[in-house]
Structure formats: structure tokens, C-alpha cells
PDB file of N, CA and C in Angstrom:
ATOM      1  N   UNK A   1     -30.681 -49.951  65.861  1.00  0.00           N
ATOM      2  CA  UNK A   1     -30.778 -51.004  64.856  1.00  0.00           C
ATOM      3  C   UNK A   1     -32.213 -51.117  64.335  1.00  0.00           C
ATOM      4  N   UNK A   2     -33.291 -51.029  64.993  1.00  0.00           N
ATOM      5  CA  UNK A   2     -34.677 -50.899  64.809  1.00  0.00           C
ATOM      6  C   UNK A   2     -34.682 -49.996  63.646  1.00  0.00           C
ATOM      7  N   UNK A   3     -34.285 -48.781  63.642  1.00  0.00           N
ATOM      8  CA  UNK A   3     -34.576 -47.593  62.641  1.00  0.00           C
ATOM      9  C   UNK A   3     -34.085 -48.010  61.235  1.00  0.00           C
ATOM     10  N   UNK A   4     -32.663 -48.612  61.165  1.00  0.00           N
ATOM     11  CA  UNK A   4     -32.170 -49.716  60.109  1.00  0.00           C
ATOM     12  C   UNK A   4     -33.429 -50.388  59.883  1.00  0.00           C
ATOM     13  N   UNK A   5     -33.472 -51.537  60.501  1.00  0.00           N
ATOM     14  CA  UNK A   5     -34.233 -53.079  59.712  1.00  0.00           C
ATOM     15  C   UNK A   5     -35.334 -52.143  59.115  1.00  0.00           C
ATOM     16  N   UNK A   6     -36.035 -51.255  60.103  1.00  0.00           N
ATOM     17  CA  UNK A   6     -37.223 -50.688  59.014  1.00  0.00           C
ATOM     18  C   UNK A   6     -37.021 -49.490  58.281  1.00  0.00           C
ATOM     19  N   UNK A   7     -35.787 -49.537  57.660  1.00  0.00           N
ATOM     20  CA  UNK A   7     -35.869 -48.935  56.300  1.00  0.00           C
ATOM     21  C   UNK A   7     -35.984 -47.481  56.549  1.00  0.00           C
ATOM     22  N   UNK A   8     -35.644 -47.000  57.913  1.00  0.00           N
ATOM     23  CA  UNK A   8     -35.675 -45.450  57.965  1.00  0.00           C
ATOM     24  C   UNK A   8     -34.163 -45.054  58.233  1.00  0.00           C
ATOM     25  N   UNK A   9     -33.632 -45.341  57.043  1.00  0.00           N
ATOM     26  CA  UNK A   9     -31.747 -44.868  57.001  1.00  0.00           C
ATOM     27  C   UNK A   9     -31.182 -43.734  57.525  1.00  0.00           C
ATOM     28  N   UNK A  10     -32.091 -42.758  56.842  1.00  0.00           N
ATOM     29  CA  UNK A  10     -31.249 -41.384  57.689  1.00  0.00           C
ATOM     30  C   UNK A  10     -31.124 -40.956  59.030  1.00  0.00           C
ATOM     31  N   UNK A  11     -32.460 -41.418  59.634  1.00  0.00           N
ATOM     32  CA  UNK A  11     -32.866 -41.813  60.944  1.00  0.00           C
ATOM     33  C   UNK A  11     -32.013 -42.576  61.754  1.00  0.00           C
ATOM     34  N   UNK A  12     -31.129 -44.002  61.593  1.00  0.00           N
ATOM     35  CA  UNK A  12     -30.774 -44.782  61.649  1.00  0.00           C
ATOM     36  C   UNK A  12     -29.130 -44.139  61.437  1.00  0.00           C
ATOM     37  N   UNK A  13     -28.821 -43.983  60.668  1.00  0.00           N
ATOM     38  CA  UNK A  13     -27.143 -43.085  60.318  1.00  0.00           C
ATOM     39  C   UNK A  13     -27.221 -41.598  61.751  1.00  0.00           C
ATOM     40  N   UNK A  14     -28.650 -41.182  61.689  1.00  0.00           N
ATOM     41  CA  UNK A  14     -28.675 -40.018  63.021  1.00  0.00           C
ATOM     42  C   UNK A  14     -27.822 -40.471  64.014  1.00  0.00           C
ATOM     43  N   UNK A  15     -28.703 -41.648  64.187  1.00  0.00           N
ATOM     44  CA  UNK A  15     -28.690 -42.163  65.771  1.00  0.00           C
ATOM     45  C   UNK A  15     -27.306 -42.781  66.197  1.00  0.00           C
ATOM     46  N   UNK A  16     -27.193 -43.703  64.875  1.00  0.00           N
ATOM     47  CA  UNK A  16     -25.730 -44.361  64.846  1.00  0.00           C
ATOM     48  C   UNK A  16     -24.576 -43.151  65.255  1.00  0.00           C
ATOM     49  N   UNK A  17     -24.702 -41.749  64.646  1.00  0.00           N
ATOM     50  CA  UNK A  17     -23.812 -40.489  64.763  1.00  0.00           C
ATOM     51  C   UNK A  17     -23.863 -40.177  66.193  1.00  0.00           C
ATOM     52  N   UNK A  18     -25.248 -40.466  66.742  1.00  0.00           N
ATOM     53  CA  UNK A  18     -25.375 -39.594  67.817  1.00  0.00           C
ATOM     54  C   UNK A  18     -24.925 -40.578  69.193  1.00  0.00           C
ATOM     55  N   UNK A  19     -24.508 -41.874  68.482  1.00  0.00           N
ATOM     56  CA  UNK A  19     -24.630 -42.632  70.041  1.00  0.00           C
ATOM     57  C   UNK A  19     -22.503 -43.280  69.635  1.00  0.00           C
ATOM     58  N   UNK A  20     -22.469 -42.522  68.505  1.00  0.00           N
ATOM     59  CA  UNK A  20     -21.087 -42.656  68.534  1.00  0.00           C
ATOM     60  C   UNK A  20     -20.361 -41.781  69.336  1.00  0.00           C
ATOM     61  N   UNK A  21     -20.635 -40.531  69.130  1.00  0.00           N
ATOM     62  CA  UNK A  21     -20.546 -39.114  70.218  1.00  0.00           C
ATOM     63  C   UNK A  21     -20.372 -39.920  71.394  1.00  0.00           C
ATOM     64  N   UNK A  22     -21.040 -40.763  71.614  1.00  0.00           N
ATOM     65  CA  UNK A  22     -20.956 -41.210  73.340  1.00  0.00           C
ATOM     66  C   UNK A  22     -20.627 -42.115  73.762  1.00  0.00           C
ATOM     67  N   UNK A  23     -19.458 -42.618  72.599  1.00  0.00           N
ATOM     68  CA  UNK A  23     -19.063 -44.496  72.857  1.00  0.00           C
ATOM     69  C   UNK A  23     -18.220 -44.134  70.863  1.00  0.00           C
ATOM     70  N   UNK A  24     -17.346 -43.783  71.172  1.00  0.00           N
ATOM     71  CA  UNK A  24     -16.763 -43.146  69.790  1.00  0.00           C
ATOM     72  C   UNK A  24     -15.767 -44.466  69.814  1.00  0.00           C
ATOM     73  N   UNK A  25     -15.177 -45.565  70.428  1.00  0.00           N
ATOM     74  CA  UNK A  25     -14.714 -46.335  70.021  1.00  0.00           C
ATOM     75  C   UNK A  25     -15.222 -47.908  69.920  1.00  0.00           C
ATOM     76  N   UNK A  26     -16.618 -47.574  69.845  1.00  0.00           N
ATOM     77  CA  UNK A  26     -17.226 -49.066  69.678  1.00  0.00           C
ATOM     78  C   UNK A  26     -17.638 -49.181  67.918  1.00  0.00           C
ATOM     79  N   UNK A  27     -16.833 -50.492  67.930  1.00  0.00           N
ATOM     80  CA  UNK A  27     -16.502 -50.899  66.496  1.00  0.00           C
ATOM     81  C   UNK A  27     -17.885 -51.681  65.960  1.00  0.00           C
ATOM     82  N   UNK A  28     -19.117 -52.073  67.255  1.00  0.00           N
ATOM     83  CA  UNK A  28     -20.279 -52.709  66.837  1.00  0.00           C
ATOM     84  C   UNK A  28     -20.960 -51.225  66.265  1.00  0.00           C
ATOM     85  N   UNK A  29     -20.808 -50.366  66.723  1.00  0.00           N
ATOM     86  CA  UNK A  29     -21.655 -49.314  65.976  1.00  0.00           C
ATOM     87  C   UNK A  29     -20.948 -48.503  65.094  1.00  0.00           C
ATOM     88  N   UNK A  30     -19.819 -48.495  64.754  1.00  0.00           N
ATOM     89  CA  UNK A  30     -19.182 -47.883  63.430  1.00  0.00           C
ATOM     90  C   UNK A  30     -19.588 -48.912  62.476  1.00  0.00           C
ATOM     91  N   UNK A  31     -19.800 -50.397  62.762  1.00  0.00           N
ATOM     92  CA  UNK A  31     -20.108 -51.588  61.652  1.00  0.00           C
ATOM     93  C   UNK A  31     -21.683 -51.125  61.275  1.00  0.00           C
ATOM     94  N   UNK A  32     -22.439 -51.152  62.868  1.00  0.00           N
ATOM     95  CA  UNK A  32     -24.061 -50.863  62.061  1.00  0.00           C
ATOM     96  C   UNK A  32     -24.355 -49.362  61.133  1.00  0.00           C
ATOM     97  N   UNK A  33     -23.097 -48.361  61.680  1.00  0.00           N
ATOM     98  CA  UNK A  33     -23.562 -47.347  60.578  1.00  0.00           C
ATOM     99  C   UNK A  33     -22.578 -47.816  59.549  1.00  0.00           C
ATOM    100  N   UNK A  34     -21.833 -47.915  59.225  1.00  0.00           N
ATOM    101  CA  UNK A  34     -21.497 -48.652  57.877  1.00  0.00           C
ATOM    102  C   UNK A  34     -22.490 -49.535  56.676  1.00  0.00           C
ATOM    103  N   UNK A  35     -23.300 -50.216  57.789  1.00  0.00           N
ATOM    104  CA  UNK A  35     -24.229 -51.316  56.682  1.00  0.00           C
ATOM    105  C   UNK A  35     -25.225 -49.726  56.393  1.00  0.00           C
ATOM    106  N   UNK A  36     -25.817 -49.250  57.894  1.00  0.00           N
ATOM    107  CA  UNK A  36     -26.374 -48.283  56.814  1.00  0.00           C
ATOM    108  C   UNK A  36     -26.426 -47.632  56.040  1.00  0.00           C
ATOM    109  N   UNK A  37     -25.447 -47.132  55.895  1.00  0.00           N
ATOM    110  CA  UNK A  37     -25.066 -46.002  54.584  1.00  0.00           C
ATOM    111  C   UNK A  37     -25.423 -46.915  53.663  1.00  0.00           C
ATOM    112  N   UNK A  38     -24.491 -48.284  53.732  1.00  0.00           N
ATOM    113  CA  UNK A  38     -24.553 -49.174  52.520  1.00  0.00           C
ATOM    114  C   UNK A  38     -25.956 -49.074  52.173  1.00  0.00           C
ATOM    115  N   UNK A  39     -26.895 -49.845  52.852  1.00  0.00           N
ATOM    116  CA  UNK A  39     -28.457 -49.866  52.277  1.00  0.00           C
ATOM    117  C   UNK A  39     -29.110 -48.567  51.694  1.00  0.00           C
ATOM    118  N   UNK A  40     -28.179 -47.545  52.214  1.00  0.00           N
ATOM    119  CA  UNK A  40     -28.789 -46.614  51.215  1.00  0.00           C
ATOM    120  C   UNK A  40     -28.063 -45.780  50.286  1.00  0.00           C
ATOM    121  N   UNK A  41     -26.871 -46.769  50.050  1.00  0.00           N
ATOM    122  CA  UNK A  41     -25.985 -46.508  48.815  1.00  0.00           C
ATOM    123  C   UNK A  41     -25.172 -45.333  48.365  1.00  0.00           C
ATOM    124  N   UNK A  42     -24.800 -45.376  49.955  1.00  0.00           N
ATOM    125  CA  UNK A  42     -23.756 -44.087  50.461  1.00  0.00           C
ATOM    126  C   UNK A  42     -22.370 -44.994  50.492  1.00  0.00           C
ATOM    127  N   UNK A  43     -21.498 -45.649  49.220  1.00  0.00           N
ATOM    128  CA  UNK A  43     -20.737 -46.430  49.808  1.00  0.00           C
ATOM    129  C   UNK A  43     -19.742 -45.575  50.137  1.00  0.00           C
ATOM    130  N   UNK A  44     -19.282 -44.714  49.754  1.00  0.00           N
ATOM    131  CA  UNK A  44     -17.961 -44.027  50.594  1.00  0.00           C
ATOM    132  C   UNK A  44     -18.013 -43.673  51.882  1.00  0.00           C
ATOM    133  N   UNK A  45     -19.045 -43.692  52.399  1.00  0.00           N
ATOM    134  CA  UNK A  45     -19.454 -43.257  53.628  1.00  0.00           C
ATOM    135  C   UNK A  45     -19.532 -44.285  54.396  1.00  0.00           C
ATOM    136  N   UNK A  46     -20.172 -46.080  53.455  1.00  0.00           N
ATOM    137  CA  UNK A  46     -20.179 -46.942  54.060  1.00  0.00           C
ATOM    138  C   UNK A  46     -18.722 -47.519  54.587  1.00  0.00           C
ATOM    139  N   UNK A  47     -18.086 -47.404  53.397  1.00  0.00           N
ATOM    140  CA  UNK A  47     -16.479 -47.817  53.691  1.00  0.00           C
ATOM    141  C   UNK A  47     -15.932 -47.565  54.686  1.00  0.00           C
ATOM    142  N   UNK A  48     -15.990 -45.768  54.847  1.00  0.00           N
ATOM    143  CA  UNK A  48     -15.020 -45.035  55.603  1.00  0.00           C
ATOM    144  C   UNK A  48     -15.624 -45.829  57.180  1.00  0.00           C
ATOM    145  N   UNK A  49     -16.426 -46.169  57.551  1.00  0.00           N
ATOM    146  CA  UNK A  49     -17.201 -46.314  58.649  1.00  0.00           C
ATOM    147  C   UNK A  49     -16.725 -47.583  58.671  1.00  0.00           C
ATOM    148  N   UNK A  50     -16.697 -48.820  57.790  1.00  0.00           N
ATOM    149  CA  UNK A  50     -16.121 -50.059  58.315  1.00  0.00           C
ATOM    150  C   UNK A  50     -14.641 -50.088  58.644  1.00  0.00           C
ATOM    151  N   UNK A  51     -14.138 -48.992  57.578  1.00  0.00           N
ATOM    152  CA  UNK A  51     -12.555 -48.917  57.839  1.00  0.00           C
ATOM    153  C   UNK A  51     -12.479 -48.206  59.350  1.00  0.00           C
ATOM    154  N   UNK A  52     -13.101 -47.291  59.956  1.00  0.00           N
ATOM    155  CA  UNK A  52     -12.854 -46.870  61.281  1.00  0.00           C
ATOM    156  C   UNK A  52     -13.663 -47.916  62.486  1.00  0.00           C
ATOM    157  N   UNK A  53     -14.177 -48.973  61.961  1.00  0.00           N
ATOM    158  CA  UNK A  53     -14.728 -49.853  62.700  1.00  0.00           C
ATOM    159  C   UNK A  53     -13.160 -50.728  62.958  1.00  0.00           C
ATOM    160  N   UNK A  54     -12.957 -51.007  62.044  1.00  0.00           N
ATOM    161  CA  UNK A  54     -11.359 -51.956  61.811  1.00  0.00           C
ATOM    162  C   UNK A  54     -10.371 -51.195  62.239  1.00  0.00           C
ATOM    163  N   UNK A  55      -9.912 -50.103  62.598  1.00  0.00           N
ATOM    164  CA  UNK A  55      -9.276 -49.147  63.323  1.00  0.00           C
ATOM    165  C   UNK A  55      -9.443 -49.571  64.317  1.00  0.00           C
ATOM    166  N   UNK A  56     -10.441 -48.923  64.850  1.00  0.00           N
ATOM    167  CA  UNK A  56     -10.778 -49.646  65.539  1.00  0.00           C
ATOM    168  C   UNK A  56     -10.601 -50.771  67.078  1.00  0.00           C
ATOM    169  N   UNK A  57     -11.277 -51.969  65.912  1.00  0.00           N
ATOM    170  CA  UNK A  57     -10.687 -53.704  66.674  1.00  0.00           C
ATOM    171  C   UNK A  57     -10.802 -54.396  65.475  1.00  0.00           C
ATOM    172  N   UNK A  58      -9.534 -54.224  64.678  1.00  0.00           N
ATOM    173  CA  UNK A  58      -9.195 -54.482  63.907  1.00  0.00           C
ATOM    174  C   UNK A  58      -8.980 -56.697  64.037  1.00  0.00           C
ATOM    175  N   UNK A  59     -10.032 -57.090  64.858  1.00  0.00           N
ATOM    176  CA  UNK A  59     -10.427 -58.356  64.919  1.00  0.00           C
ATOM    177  C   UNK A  59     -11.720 -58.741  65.200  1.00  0.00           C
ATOM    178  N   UNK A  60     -12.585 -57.539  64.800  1.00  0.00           N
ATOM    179  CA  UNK A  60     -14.044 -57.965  64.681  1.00  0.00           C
ATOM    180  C   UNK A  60     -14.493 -58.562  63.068  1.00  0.00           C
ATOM    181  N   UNK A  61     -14.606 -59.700  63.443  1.00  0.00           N
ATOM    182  CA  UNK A  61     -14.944 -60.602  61.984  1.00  0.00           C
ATOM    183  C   UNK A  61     -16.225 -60.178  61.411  1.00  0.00           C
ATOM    184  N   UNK A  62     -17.159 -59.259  62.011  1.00  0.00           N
ATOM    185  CA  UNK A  62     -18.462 -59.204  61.457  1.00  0.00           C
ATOM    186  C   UNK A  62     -18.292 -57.594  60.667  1.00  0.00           C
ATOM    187  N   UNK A  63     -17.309 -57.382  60.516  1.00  0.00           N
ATOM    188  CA  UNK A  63     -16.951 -55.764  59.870  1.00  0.00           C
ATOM    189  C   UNK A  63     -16.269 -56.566  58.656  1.00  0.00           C
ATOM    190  N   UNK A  64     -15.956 -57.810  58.582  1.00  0.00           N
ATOM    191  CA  UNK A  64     -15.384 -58.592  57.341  1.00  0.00           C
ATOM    192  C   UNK A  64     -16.039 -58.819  56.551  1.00  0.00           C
ATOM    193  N   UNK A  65     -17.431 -59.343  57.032  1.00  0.00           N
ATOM    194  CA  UNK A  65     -18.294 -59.995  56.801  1.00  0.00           C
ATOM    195  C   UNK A  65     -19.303 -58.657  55.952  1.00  0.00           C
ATOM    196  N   UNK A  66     -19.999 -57.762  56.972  1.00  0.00           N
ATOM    197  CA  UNK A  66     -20.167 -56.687  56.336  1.00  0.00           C
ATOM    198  C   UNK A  66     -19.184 -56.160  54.706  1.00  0.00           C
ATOM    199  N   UNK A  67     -17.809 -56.082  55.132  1.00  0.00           N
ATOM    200  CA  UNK A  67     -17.676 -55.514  53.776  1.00  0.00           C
ATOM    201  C   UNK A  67     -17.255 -56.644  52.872  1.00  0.00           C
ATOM    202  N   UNK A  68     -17.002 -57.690  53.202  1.00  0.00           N
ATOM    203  CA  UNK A  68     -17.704 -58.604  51.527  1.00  0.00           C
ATOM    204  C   UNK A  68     -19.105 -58.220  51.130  1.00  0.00           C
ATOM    205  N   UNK A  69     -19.673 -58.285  52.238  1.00  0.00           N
ATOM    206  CA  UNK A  69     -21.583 -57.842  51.209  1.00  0.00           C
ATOM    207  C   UNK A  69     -21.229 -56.848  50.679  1.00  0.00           C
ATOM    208  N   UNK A  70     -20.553 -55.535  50.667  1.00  0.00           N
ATOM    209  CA  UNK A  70     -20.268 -54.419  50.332  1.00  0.00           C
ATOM    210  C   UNK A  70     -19.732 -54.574  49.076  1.00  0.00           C
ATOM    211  N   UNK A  71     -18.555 -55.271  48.851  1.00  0.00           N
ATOM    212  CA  UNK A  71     -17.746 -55.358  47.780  1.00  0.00           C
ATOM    213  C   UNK A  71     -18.584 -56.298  47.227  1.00  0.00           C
ATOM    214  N   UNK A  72     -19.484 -57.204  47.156  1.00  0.00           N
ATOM    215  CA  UNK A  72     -19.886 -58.150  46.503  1.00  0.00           C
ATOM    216  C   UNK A  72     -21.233 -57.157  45.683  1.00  0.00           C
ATOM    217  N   UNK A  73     -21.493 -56.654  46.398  1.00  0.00           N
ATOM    218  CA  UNK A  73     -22.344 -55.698  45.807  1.00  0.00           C
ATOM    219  C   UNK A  73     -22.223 -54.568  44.755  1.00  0.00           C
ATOM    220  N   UNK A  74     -20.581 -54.093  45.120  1.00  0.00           N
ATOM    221  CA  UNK A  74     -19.794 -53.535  44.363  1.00  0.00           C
ATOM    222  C   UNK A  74     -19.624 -54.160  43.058  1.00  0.00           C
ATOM    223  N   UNK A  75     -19.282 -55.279  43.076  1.00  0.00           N
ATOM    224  CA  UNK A  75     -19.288 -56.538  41.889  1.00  0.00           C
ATOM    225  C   UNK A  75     -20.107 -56.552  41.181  1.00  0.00           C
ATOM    226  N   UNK A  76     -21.006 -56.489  41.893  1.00  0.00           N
ATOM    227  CA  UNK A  76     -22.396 -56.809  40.911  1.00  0.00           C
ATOM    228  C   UNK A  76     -22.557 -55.490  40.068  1.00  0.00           C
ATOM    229  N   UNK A  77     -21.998 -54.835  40.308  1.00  0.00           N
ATOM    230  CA  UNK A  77     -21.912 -53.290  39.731  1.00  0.00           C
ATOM    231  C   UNK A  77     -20.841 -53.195  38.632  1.00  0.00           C
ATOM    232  N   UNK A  78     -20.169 -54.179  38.367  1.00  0.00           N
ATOM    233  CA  UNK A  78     -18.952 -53.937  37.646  1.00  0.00           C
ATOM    234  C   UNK A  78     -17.608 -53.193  38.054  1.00  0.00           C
ATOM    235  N   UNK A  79     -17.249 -53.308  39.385  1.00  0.00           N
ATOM    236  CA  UNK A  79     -16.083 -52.570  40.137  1.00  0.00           C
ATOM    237  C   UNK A  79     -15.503 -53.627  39.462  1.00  0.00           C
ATOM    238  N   UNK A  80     -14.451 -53.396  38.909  1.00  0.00           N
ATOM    239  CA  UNK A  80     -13.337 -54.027  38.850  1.00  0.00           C
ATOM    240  C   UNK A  80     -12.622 -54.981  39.654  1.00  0.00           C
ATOM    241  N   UNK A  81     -12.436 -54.473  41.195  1.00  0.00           N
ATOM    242  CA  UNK A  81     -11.478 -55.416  41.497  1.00  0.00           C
ATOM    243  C   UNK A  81     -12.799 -55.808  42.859  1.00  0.00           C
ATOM    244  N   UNK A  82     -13.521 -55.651  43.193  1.00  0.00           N
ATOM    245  CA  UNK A  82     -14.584 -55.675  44.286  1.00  0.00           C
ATOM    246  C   UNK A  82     -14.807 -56.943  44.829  1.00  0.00           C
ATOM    247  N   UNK A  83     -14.746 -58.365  43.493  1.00  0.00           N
ATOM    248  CA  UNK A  83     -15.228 -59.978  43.747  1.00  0.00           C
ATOM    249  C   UNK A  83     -13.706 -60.070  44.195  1.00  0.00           C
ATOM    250  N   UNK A  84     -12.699 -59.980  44.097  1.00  0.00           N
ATOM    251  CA  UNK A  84     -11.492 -60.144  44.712  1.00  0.00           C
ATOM    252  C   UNK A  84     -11.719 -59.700  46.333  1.00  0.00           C
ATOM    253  N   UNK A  85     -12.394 -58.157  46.298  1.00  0.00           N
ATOM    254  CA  UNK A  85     -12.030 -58.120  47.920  1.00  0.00           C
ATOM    255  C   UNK A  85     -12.850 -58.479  49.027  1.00  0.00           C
ATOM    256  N   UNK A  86     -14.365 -59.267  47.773  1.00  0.00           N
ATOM    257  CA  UNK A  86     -15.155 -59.521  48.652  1.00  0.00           C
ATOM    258  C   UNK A  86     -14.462 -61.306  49.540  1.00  0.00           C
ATOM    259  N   UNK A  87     -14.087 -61.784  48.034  1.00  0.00           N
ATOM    260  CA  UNK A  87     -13.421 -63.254  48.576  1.00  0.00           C
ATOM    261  C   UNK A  87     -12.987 -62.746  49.599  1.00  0.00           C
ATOM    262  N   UNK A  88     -12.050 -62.257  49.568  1.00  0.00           N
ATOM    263  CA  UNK A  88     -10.581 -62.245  50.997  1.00  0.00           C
ATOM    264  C   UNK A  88     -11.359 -61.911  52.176  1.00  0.00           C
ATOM    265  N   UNK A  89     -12.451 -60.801  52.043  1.00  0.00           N
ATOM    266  CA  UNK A  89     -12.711 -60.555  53.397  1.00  0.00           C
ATOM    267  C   UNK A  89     -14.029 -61.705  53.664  1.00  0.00           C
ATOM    268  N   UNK A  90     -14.532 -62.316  52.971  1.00  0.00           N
ATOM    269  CA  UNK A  90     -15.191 -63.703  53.127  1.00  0.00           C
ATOM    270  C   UNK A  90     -14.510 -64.431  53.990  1.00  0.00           C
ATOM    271  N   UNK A  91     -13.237 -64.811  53.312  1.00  0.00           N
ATOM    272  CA  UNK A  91     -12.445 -66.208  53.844  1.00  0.00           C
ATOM    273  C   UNK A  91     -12.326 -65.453  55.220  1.00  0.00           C
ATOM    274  N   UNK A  92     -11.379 -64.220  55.869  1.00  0.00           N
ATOM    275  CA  UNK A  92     -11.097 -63.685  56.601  1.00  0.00           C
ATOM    276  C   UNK A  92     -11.967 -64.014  57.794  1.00  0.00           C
ATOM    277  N   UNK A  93     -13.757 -63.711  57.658  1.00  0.00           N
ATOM    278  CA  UNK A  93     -14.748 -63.930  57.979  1.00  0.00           C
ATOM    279  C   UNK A  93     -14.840 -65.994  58.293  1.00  0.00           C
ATOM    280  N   UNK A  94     -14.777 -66.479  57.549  1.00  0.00           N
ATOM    281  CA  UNK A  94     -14.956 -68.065  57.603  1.00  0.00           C
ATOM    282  C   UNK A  94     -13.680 -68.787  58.602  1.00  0.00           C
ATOM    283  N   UNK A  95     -12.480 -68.113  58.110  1.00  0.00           N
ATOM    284  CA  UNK A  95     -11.750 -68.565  59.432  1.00  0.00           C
ATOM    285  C   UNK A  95     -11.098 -68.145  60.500  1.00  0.00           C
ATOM    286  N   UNK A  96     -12.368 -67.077  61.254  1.00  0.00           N
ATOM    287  CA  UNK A  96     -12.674 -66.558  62.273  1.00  0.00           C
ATOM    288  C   UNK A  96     -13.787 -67.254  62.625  1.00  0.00           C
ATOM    289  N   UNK A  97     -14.780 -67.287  61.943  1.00  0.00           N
ATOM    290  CA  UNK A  97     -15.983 -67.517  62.430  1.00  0.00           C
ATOM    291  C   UNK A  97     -16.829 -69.463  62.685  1.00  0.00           C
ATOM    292  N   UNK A  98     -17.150 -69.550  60.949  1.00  0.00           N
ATOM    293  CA  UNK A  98     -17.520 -70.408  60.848  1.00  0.00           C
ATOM    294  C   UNK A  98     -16.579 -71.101  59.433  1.00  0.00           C
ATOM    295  N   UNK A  99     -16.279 -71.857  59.376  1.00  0.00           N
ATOM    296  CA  UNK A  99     -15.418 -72.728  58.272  1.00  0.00           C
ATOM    297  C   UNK A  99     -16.618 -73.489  57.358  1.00  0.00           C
ATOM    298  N   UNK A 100     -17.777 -73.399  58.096  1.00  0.00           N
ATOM    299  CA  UNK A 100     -18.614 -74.603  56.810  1.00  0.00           C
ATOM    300  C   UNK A 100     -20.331 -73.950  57.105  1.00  0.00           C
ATOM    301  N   UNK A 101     -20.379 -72.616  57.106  1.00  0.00           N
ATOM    302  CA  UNK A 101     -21.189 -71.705  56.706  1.00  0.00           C
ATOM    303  C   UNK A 101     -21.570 -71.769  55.519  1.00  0.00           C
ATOM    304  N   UNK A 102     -22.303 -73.107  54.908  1.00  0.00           N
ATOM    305  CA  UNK A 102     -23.165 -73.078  53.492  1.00  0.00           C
ATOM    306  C   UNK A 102     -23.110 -71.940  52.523  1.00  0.00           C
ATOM    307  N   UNK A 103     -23.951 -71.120  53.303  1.00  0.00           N
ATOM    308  CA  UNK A 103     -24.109 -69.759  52.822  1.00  0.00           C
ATOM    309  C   UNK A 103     -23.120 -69.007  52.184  1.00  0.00           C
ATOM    310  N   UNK A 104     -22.319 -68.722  53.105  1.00  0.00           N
ATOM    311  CA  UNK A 104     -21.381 -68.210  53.077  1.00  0.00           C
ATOM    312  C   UNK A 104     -20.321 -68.558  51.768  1.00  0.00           C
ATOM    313  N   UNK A 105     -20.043 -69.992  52.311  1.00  0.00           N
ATOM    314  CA  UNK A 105     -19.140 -70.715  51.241  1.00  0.00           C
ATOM    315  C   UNK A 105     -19.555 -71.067  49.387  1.00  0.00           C
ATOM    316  N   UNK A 106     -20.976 -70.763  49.378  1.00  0.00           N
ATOM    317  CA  UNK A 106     -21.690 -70.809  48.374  1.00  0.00           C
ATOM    318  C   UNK A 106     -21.095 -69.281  47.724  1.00  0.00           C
ATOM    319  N   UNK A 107     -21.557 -68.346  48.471  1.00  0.00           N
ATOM    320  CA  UNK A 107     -21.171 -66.904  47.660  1.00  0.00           C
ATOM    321  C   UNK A 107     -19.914 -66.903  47.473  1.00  0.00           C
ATOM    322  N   UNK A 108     -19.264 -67.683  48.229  1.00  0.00           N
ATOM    323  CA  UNK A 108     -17.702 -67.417  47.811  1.00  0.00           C
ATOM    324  C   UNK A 108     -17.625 -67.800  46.559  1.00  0.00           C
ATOM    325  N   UNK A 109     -17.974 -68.857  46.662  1.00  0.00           N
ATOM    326  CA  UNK A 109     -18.100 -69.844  45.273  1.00  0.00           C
ATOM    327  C   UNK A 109     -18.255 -68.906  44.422  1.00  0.00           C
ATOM    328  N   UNK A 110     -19.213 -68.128  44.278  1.00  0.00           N
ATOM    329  CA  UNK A 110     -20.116 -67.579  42.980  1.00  0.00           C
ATOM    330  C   UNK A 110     -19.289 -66.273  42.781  1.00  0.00           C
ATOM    331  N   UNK A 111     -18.405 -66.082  43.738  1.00  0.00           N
ATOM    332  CA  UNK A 111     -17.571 -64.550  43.257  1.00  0.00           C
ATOM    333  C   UNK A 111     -16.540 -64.539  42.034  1.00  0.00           C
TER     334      UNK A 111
END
């Protein structure tokens, strides 16, 4: 996660590859290489990685959460249907998690 926050992605997607090899069904590290790709705007790569995170444990709320930022980002891009899938996997996220997440409930708002 270190190699992420500071912005050394490929580095960070390595490691994520290399420590999947050795724990191939943990859905916390198919999620952290997912955001990475995302930050460096590999989204098919990011996808495929949250979708095998949700394979997965297909009840980890923070792979929800992740791909609303994904699709919301998508949005902001002009995807077509993206502010739709960011809502759902928002709400998905809010009532699992937190129901009155400001934050959260604000971006919903704005999708």
C-alpha cells in the first residue's frame, strides 16, 4: 500500500501481482490493485480486479465503495451509464457500512 499512496503505480500493481501469487483469494488485495490501476488509469484492468475481488467475497463493502469512485470518475468522463452505477454501488456501500456518511451521501447527491 506504501508504493500506492506514493504514487509509484507500477511498483505497487508489481507487488499487489506478486503477493496475490501467495494469497490469490484475498479480496483486500484484488481491491488495492484495482484502485491502483485506477490511479493510473488502467480502468479495464481496474474493473477486472474489483470484479475478481467481488468473486471473490462478494460482501466486502469497500470493493463497492472503490468502484463508485471508479464509475464516478467514469462520469465525469461522459460514460454514459457510469453516475447510475456509481449511485447503486454507493447506496450498496451506505447500507453496509455507514447510513449518514456526509461525504458519502453528498456525492450521491451530486451524481
Amino acid at each position: 500500500r506504501l508504493l500506492h499512496d506514493l504514487g509509484d503505480l507500477t511498483s505497487a500493481t508489481e507487488a499487489y501481482s506478486s503477493a496475490l501469487a501467495l494469497a490469490p483469494g484475498d479480496s483486500a488485495l484484488l481491491r488495492n490493485l484495482g484502485a491502483a490501476y485506477h490511479a493510473g488509469g488502467q480502468h479495464q484492468m481496474a474493473f477486472a480486479s474489483y470484479q475478481q475481488a467481488l468473486t471473490v467475497r462478494a460482501t466486502d463493502a469497500l470493493v463497492y465503495l472503490r468502484l463508485a469512485l471508479f464509475y464516478e470518475d467514469l462520469a465525469d468522463r461522459d460514460w454514459k451509464d457510469a453516475a447510475g452505477h456509481a449511485a447503486r454501488c454507493l447506496r450498496h456501500y451506505l447500507d453496509r457500512v455507514d447510513r449518514a456518511d456526509a461525504g458519502l451521501l453528498t456525492r450521491l447527491g451530486n451524481l
